[in-house]
Protein backbone atom coordinates (compact mmCIF):
# COMPACT_ATOMS: atom_id res chain seq x y z
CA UNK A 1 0.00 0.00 0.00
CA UNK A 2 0.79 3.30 -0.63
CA UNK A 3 3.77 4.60 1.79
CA UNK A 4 2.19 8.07 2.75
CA UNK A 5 -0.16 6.49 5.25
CA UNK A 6 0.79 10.22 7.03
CA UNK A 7 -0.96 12.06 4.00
CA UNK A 8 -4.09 10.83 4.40
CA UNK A 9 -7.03 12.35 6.08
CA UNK A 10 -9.24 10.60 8.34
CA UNK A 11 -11.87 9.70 5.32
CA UNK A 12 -9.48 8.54 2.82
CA UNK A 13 -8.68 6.21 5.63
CA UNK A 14 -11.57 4.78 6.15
CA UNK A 15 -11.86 4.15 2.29
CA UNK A 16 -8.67 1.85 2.67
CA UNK A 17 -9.70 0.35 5.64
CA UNK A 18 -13.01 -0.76 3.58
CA UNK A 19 -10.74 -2.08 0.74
CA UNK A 20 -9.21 -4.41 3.42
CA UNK A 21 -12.46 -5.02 5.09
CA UNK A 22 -13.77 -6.12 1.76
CA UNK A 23 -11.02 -8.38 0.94
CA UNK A 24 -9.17 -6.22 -1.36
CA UNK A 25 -5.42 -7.27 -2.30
CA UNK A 26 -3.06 -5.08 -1.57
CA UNK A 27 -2.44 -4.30 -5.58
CA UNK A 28 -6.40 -3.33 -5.72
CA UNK A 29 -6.06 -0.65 -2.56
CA UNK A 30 -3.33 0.68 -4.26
CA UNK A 31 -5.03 1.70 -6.98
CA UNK A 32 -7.27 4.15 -4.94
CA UNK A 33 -4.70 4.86 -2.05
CA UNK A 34 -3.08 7.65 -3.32
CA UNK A 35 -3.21 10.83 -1.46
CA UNK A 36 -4.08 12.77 -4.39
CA UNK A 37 -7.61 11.29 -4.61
CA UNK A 38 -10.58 12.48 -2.19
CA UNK A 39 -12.44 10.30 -0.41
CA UNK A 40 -15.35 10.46 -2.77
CA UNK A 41 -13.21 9.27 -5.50
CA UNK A 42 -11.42 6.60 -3.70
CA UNK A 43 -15.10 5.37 -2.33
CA UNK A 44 -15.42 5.47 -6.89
CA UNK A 45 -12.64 3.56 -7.29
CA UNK A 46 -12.94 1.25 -5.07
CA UNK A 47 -16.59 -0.14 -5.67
CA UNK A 48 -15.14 -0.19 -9.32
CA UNK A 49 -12.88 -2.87 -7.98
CA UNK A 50 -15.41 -4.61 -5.73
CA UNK A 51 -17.73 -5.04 -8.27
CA UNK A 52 -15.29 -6.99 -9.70
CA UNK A 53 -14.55 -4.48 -13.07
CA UNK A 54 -11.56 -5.37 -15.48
CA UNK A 55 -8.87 -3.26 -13.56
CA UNK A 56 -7.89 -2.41 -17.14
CA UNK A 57 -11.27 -0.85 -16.59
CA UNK A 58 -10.79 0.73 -13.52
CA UNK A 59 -7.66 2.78 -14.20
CA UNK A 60 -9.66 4.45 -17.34
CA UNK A 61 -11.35 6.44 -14.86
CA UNK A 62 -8.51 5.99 -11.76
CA UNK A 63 -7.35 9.59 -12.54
CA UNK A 64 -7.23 12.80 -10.12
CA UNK A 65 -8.60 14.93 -12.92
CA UNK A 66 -12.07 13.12 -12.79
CA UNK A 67 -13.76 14.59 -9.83
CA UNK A 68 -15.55 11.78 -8.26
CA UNK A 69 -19.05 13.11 -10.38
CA UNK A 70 -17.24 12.29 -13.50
CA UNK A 71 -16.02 9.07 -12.49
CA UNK A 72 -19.77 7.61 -11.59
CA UNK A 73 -20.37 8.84 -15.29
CA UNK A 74 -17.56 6.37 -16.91
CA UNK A 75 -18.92 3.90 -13.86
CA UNK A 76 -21.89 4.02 -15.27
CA UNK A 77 -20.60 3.18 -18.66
CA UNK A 78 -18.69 0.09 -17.25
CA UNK A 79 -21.49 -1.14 -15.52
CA UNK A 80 -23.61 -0.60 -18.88
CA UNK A 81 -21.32 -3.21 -20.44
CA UNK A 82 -19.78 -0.34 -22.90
CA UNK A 83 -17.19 -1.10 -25.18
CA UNK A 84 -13.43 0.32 -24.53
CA UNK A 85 -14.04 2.91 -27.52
CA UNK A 86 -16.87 4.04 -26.49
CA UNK A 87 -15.70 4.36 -22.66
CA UNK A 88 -12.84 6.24 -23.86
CA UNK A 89 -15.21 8.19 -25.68
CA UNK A 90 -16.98 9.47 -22.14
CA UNK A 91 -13.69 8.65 -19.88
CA UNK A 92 -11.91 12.33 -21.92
CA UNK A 93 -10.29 14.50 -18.76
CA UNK A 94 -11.20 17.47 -21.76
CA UNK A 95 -14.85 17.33 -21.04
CA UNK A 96 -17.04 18.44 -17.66
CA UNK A 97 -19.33 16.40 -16.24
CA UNK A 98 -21.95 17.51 -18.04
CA UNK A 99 -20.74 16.84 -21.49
CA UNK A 100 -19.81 12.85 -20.08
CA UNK A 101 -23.37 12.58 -19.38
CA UNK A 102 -24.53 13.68 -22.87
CA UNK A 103 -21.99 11.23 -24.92
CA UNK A 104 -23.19 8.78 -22.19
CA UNK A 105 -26.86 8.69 -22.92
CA UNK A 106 -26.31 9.37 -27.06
CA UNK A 107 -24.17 5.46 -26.88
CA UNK A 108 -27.11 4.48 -24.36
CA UNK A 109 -29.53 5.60 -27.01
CA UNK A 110 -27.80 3.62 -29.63
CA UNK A 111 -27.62 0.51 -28.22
């Protein structure tokens, strides 16, 4: 796990100490335990992995420019069975939250 235990607030704690308690390995927590993520997007990241995603998947939206809105958008995608091009497509660190949502339902439309 990450080796800046000290850089972590209280919250982002207690989204490692779920990783654990859910019988993450130690390579899944440290994909979320990084200081540079807020809890909210660690909580992202880590149901991501839970859920038992491609971590392939996972580290298309594992990125501190997604705020943790954005990162439920490309979630939602995953979960929506969405190919890679088309989750590229929403996962775009150009685009607000908004503008995800939009290329989001237009594939969701499609399909």
């Amino acid at each position: 796990m990450c080796k800046d235990q000290g850089h972590f607030s209280d919250s982002q704690l207690v989204q490692i100490k779920l990783g654990k308690k859910h019988g993450l390995t130690t390579d899944e927590i440290d994909v979320f335990a990084r200081p540079h993520f807020d809890e909210e997007q660690m909580e992202r990241i880590r149901w991501g992995i839970e859920q038992g995603y491609p971590i392939e998947q996972i580290k298309l939206y594992a990125n501190p420019s997604f705020d943790a809105d954005q990162m439920k958008i490309i979630l939602w995608a995953i979960e929506s069975k969405f190919s890679i091009t088309e989750i590229t497509s929403i996962a775009n660190t150009d685009l607000e939250a908004d503008e995800m949502f939009e290329i989001y339902e237009d594939i969701s439309k499609k399909r």
